[in-house]
N, C-alpha and C. Protein backbone atom coordinates (compact mmCIF):
# COMPACT_ATOMS: atom_id res chain seq x y z
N UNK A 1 -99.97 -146.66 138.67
CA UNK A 1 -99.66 -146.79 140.07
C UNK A 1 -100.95 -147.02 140.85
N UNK A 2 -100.73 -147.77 141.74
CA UNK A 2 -102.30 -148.46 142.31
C UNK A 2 -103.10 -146.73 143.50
N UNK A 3 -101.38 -145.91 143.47
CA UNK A 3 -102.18 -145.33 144.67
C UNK A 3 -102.67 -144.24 144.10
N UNK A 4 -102.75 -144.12 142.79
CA UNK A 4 -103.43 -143.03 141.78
C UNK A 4 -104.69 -143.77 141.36
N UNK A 5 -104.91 -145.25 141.85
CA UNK A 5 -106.38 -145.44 141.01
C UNK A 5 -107.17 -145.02 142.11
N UNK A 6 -108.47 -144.05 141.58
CA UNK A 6 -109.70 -143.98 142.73
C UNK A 6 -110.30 -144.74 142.77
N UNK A 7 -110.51 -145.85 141.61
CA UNK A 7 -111.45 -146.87 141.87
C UNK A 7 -111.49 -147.58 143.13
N UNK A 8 -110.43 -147.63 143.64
CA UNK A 8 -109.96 -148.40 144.58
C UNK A 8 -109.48 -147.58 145.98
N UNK A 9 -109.83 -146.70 145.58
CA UNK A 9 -109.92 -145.37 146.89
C UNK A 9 -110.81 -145.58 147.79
N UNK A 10 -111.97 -145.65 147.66
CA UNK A 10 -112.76 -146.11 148.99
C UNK A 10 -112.79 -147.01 149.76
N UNK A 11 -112.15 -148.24 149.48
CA UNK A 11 -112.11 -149.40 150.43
C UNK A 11 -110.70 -149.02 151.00
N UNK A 12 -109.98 -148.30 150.44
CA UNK A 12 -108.15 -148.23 150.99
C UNK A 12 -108.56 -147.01 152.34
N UNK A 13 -109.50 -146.32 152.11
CA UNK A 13 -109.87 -145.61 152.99
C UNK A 13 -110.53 -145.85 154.57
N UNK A 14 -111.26 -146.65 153.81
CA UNK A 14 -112.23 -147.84 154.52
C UNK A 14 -110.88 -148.64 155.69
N UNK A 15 -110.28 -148.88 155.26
CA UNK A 15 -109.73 -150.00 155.44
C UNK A 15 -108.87 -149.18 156.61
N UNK A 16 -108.05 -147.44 156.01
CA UNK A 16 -107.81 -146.93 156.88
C UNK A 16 -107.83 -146.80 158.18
N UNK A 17 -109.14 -146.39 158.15
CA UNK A 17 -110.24 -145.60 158.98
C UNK A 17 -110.19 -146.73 160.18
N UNK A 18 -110.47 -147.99 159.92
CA UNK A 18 -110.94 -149.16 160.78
C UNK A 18 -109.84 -149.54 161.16
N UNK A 19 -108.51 -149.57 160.64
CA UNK A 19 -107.09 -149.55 161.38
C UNK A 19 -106.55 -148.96 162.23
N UNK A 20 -106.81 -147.35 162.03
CA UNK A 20 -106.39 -146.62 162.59
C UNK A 20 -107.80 -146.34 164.28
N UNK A 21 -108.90 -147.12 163.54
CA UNK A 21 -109.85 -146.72 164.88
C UNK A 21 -109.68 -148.03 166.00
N UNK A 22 -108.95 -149.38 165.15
CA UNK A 22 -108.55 -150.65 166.08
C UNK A 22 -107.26 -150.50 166.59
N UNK A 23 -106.42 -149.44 166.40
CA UNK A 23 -104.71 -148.93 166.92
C UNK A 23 -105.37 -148.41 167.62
N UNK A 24 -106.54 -147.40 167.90
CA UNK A 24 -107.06 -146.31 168.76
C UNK A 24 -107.71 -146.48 170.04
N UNK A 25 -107.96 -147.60 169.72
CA UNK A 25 -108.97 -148.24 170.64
C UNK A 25 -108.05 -149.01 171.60
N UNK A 26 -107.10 -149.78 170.94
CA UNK A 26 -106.10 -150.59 171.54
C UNK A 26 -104.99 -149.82 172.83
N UNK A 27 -104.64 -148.95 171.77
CA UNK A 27 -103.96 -148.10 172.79
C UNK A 27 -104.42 -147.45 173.82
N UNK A 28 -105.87 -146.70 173.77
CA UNK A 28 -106.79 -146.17 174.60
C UNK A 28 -107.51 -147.40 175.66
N UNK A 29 -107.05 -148.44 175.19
CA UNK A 29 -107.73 -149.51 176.02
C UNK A 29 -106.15 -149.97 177.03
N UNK A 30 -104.81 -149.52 176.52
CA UNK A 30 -103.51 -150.18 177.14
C UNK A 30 -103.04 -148.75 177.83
N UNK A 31 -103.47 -147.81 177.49
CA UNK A 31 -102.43 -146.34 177.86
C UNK A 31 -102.98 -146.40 179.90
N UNK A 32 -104.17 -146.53 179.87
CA UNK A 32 -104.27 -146.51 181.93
C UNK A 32 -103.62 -147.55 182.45
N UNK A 33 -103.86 -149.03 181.62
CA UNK A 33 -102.21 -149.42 182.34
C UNK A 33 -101.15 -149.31 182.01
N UNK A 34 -100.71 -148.60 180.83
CA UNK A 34 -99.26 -148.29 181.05
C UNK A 34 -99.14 -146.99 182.15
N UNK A 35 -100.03 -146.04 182.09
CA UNK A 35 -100.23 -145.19 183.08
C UNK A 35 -99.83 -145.54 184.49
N UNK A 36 -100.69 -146.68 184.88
CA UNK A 36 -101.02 -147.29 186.57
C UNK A 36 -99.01 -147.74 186.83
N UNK A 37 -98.84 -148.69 185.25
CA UNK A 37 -97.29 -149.39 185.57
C UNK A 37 -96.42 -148.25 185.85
N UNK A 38 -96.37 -147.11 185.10
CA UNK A 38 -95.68 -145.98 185.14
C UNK A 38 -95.91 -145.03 186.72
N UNK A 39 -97.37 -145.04 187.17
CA UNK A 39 -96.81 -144.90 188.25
C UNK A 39 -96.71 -145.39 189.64
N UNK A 40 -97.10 -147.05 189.23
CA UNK A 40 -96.23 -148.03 190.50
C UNK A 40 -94.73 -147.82 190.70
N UNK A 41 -94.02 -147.92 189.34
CA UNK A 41 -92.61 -147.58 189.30
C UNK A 41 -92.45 -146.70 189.87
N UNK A 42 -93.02 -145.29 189.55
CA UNK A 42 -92.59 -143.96 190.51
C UNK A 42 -92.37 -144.07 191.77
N UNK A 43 -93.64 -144.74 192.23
CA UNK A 43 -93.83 -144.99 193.97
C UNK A 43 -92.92 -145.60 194.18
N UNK A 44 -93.13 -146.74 193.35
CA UNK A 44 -92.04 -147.72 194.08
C UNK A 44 -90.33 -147.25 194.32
N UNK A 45 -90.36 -146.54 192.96
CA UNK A 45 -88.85 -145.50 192.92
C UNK A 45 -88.29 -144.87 194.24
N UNK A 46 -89.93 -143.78 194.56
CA UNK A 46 -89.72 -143.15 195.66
C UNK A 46 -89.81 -143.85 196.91
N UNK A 47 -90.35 -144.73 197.36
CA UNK A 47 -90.35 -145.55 198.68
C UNK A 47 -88.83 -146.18 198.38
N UNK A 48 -88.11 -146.84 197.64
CA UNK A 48 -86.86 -147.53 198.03
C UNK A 48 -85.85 -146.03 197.80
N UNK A 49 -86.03 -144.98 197.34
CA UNK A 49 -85.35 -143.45 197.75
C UNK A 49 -84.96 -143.42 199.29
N UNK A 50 -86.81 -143.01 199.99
CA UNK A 50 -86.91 -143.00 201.29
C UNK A 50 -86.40 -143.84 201.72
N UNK A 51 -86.51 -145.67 201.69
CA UNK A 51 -86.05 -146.73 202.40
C UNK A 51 -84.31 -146.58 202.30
N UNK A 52 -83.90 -145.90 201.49
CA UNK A 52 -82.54 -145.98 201.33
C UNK A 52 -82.03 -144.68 202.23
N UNK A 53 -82.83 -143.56 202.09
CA UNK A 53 -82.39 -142.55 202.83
C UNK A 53 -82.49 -142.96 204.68
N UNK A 54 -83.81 -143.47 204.97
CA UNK A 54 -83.87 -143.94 206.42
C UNK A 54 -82.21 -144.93 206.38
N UNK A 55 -82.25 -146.01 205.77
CA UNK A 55 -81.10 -146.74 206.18
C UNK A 55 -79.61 -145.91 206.35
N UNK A 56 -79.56 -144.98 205.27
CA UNK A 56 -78.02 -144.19 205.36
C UNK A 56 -78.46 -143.57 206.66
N UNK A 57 -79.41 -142.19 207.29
CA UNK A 57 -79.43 -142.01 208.14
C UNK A 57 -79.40 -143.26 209.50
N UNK A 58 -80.12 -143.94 209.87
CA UNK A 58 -79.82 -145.18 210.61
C UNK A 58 -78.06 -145.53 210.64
N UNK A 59 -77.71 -146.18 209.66
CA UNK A 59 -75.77 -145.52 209.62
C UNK A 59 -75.02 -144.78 210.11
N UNK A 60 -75.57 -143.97 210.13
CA UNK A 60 -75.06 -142.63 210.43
C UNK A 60 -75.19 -142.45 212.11
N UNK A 61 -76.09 -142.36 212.56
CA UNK A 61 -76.65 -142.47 214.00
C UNK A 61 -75.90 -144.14 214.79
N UNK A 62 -75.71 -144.83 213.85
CA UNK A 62 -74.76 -145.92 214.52
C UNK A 62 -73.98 -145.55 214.52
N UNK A 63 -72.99 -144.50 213.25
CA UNK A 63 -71.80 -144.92 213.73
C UNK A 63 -71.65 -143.76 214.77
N UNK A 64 -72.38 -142.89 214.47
CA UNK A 64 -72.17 -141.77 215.93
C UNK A 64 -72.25 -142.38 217.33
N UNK A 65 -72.88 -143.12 217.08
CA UNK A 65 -73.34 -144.10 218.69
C UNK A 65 -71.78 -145.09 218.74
N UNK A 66 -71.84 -145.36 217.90
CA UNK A 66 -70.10 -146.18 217.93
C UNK A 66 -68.98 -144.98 218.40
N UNK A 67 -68.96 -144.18 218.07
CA UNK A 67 -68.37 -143.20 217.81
C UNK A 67 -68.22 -142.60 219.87
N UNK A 68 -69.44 -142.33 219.83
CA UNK A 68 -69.97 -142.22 221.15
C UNK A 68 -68.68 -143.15 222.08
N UNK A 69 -69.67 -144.76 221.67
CA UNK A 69 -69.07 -145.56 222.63
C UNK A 69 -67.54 -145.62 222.85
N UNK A 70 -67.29 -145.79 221.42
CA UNK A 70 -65.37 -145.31 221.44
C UNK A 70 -64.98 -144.08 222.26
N UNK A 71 -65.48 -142.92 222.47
CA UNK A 71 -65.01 -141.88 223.03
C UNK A 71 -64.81 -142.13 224.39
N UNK A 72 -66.22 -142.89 224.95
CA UNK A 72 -66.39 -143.35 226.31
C UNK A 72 -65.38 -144.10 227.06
N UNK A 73 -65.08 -145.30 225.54
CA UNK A 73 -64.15 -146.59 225.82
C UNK A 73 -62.63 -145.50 226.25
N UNK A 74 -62.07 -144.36 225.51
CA UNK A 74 -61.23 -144.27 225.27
C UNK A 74 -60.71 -143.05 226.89
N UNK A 75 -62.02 -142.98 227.05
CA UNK A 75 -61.91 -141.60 228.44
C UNK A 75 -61.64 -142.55 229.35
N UNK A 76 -62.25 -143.72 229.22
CA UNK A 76 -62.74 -144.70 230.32
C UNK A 76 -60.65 -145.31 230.34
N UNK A 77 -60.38 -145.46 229.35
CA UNK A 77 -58.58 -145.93 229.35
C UNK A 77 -57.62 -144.90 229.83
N UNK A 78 -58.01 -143.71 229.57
CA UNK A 78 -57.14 -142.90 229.94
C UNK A 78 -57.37 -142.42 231.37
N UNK A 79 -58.54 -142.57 231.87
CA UNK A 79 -58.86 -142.60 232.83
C UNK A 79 -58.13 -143.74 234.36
N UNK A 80 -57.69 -144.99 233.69
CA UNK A 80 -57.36 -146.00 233.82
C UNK A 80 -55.65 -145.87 234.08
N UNK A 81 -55.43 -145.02 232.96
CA UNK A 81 -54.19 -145.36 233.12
C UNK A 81 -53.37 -144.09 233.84
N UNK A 82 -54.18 -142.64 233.82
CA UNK A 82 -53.77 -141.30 234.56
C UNK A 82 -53.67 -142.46 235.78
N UNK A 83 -54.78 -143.43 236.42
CA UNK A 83 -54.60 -143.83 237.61
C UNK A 83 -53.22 -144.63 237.95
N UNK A 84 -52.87 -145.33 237.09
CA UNK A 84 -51.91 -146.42 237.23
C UNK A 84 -50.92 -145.66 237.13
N UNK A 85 -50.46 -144.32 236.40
CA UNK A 85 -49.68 -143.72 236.02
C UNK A 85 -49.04 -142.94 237.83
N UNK A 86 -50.35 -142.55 238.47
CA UNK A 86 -50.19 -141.71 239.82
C UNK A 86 -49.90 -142.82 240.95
N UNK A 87 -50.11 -143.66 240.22
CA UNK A 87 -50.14 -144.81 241.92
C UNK A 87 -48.65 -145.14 241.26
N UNK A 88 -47.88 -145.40 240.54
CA UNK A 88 -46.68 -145.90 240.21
C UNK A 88 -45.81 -144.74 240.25
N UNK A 89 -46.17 -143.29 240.03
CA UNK A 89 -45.49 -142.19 240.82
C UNK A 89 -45.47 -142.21 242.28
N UNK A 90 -46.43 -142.70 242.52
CA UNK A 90 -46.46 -142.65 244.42
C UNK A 90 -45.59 -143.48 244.83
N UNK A 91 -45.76 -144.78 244.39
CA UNK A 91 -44.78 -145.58 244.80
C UNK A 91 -43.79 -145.40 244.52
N UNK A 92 -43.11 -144.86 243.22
CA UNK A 92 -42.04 -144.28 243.39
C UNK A 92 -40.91 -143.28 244.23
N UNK A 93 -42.24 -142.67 244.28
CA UNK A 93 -41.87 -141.45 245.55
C UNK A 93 -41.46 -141.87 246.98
N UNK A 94 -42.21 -142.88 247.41
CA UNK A 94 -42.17 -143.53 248.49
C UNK A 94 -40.94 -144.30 248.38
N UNK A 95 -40.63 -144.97 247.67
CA UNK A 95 -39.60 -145.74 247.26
C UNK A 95 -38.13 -144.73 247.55
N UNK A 96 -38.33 -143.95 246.94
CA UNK A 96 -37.18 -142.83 246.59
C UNK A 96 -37.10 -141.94 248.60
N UNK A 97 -38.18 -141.60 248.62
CA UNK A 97 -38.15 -140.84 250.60
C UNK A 97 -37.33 -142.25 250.91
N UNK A 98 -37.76 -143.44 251.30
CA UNK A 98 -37.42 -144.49 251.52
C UNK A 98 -35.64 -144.85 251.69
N UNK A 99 -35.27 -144.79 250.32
CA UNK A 99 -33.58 -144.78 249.78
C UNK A 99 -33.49 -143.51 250.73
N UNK A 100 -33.64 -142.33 250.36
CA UNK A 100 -33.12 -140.63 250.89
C UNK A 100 -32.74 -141.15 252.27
N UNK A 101 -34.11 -141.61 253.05
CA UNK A 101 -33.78 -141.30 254.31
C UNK A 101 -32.79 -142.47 254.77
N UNK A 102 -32.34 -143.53 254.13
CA UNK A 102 -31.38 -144.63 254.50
C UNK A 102 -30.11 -144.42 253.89
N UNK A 103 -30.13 -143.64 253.11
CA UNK A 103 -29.10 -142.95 252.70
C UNK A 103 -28.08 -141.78 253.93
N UNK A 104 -29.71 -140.98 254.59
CA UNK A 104 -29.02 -139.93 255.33
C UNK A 104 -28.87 -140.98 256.73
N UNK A 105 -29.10 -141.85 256.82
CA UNK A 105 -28.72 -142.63 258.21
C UNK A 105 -27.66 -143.43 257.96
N UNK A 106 -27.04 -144.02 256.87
CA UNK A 106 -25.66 -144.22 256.20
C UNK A 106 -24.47 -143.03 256.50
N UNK A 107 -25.40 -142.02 256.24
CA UNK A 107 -24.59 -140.51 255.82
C UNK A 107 -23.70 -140.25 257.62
N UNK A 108 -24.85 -140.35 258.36
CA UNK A 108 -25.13 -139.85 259.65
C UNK A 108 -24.01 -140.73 260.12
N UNK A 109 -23.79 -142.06 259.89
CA UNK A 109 -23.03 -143.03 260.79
C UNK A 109 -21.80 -142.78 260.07
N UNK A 110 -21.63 -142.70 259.02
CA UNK A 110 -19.79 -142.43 258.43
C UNK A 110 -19.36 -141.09 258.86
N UNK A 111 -20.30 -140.54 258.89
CA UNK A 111 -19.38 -138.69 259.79
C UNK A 111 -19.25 -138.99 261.21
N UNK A 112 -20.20 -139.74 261.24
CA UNK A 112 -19.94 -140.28 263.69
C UNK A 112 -18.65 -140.62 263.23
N UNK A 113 -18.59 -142.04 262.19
CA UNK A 113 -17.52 -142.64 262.32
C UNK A 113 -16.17 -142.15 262.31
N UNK A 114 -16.21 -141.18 260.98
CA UNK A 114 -15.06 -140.21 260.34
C UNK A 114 -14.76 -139.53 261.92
N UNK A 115 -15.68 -138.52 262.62
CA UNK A 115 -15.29 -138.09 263.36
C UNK A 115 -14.46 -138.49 264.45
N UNK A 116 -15.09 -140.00 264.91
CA UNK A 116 -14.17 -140.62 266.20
C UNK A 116 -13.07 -141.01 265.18
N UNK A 117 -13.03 -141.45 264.40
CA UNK A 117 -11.52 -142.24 263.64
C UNK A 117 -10.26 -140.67 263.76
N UNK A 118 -11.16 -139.52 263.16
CA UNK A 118 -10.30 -138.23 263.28
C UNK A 118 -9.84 -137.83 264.47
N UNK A 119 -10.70 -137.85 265.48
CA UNK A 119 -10.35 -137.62 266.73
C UNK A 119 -9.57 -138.67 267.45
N UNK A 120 -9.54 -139.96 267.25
CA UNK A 120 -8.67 -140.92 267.28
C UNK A 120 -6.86 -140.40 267.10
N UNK A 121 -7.33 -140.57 265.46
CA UNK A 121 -5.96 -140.02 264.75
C UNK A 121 -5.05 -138.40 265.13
N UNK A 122 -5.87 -137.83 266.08
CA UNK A 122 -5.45 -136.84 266.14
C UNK A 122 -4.94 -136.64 268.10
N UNK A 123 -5.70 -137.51 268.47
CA UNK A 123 -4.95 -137.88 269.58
C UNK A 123 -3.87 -138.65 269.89
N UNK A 124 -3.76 -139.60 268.41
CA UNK A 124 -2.63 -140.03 268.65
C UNK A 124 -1.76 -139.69 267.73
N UNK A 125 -1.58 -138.76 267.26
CA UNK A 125 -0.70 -137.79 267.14
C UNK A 125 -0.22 -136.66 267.69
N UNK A 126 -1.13 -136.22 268.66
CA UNK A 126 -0.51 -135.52 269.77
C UNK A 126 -0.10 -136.18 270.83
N UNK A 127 -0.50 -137.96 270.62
CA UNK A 127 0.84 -138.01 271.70
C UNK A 127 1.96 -138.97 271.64
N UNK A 128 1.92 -138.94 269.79
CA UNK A 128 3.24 -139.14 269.22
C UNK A 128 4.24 -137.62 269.53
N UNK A 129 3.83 -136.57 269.40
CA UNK A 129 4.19 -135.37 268.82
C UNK A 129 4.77 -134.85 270.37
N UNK A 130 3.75 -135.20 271.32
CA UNK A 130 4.55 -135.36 272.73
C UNK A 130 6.01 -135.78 272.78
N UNK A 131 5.38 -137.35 272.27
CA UNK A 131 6.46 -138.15 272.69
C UNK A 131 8.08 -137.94 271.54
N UNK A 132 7.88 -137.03 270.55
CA UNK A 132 9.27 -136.90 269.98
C UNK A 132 9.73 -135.71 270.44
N UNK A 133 8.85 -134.70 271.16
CA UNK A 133 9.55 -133.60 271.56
C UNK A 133 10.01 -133.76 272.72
N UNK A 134 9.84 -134.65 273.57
CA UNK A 134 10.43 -134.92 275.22
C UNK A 134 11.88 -135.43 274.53
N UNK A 135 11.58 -136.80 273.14
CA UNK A 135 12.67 -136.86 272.83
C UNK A 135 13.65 -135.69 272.18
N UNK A 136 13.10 -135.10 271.81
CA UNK A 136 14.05 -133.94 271.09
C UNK A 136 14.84 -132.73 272.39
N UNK A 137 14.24 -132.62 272.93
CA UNK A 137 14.24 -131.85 273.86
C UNK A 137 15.27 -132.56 274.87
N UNK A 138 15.52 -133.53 274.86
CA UNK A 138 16.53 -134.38 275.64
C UNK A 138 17.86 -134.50 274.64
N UNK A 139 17.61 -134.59 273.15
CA UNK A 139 18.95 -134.84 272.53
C UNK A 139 19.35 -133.84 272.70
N UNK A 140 18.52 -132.03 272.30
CA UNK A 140 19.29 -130.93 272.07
C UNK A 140 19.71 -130.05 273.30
N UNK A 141 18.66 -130.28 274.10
CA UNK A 141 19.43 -129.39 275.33
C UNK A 141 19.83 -130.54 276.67
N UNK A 142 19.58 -131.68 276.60
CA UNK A 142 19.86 -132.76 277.32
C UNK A 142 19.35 -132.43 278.55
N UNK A 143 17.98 -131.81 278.40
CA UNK A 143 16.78 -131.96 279.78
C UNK A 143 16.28 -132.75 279.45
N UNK A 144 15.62 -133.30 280.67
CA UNK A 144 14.65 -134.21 280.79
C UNK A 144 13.22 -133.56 281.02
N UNK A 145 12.10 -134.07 279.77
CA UNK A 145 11.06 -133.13 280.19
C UNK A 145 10.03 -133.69 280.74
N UNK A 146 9.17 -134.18 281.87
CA UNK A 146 7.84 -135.00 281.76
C UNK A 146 6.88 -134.79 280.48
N UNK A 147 6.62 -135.94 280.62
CA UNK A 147 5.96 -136.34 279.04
C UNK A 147 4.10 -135.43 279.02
N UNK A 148 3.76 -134.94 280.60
CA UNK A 148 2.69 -134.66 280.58
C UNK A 148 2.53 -132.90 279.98
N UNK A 149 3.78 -132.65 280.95
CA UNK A 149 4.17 -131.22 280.44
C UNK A 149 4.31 -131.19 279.19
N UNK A 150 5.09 -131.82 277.79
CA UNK A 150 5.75 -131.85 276.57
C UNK A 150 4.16 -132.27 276.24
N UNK A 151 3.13 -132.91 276.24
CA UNK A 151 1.64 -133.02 275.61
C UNK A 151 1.04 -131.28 275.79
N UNK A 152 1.03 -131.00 277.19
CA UNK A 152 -0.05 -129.95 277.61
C UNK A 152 0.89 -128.95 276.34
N UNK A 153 2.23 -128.66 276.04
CA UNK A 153 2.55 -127.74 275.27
C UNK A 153 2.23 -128.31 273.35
N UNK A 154 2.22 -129.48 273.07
CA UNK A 154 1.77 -129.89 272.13
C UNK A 154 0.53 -129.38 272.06
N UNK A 155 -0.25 -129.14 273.00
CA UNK A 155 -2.13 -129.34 272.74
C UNK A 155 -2.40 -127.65 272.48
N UNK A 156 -1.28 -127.04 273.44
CA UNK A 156 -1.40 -125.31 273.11
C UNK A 156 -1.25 -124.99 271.68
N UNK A 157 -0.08 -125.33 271.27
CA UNK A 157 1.14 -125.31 269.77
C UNK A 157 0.04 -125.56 268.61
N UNK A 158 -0.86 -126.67 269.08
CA UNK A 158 -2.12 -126.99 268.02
C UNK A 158 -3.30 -126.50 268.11
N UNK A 159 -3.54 -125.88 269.47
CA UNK A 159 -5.03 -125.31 269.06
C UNK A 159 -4.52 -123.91 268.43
C-alpha cells in the first residue's frame, strides 16, 4: 500500500504542508471579505427592516389621517342633514298651524251657519206650530184665536 511506504513519506508531507498553507492563506486572504459581504448584508438587512418599519408606520398615520378626515366628512353630513331635517320640521309645522287655523275658520263659519239655519228652522216652526194651533183651536172649540196670541203661547210651551 503506497500509504505504508516511508520512502515516499516526506514529499507526501511536503506536499501536505504547502496545500494546506496555500488553502490557509487563501482563505485568510477571502475570510475579511466574506466578513465585509456578511456584514453589508446585515446593514443592509437592517436599514430595509427600518425602511419598512418607517413605511408601515407612515400607513398607519395616513390612514388615521383618513380616518380623521372621514370622521370630519361624516360630522360635517350629519351636521347637514340634523339641518335639513329641522328646517323641513319647521316647515312642516308651519304648514300644519297654517291648515289648523283654516280649518278653525271653516269650523267658525259652519256653526255661524248651523246656528242661523237652526234658528231659522226653529222659527219657522214656531210659526208653523202657531199656525196649526189657531187651526186646532178653531176645529175643537170653534174659537177664533189671533194668530199673535196662539205664537206668544207657542214660544212659552217651548221655552
Amino acid at each position: 500500500m503506497p500509504q505504508f511506504d516511508f520512502s515516499t513519506a516526506l514529499p507526501q508531507i511536503l506536499w501536505l504542508v504547502l496545500s494546506f498553507l496555500a488553502l490557509y492563506l487563501t482563505v485568510a486572504r477571502m475570510l475579511p471579505r466574506v466578513g465585509r459581504v456578511v456584514a453589508e448584508r446585515q446593514a443592509r438587512i437592517a436599514a430595509d427592516l427600518a425602511q419598512a418599519e418607517a413605511a408601515r408606520q407612515a400607513a398607519q398615520q395616513a390612514s388615521a389621517g383618513g380616518s380623521d378626515a372621514l370622521d370630519a366628512a361624516r360630522a360635517q353630513a350629519l351636521g347637514a342633514t340634523s339641518a335639513a331635517r329641522a328646517r323641513a320640521q319647521a316647515e312642516v309645522a308651519a304648514r300644519l298651524a297654517a291648515a289648523d287655523a283654516e280649518l278653525a275658520a271653516r269650523e267658525a263659519e259652519a256653526l255661524e251657519m248651523l246656528g242661523r239655519q237652526r234658528a231659522e228652522a226653529l222659527s219657522a216652526l214656531d210659526a208653523e206650530a202657531a199656525g196649526l194651533t189657531v187651526e186646532l183651536v178653531r176645529q175643537v172649540a170653534g174659537v177664533t184665536v189671533p194668530g199673535g196670541q196662539a205664537a206668544e203661547m207657542v214660544r212659552r210651551l217651548a221655552a
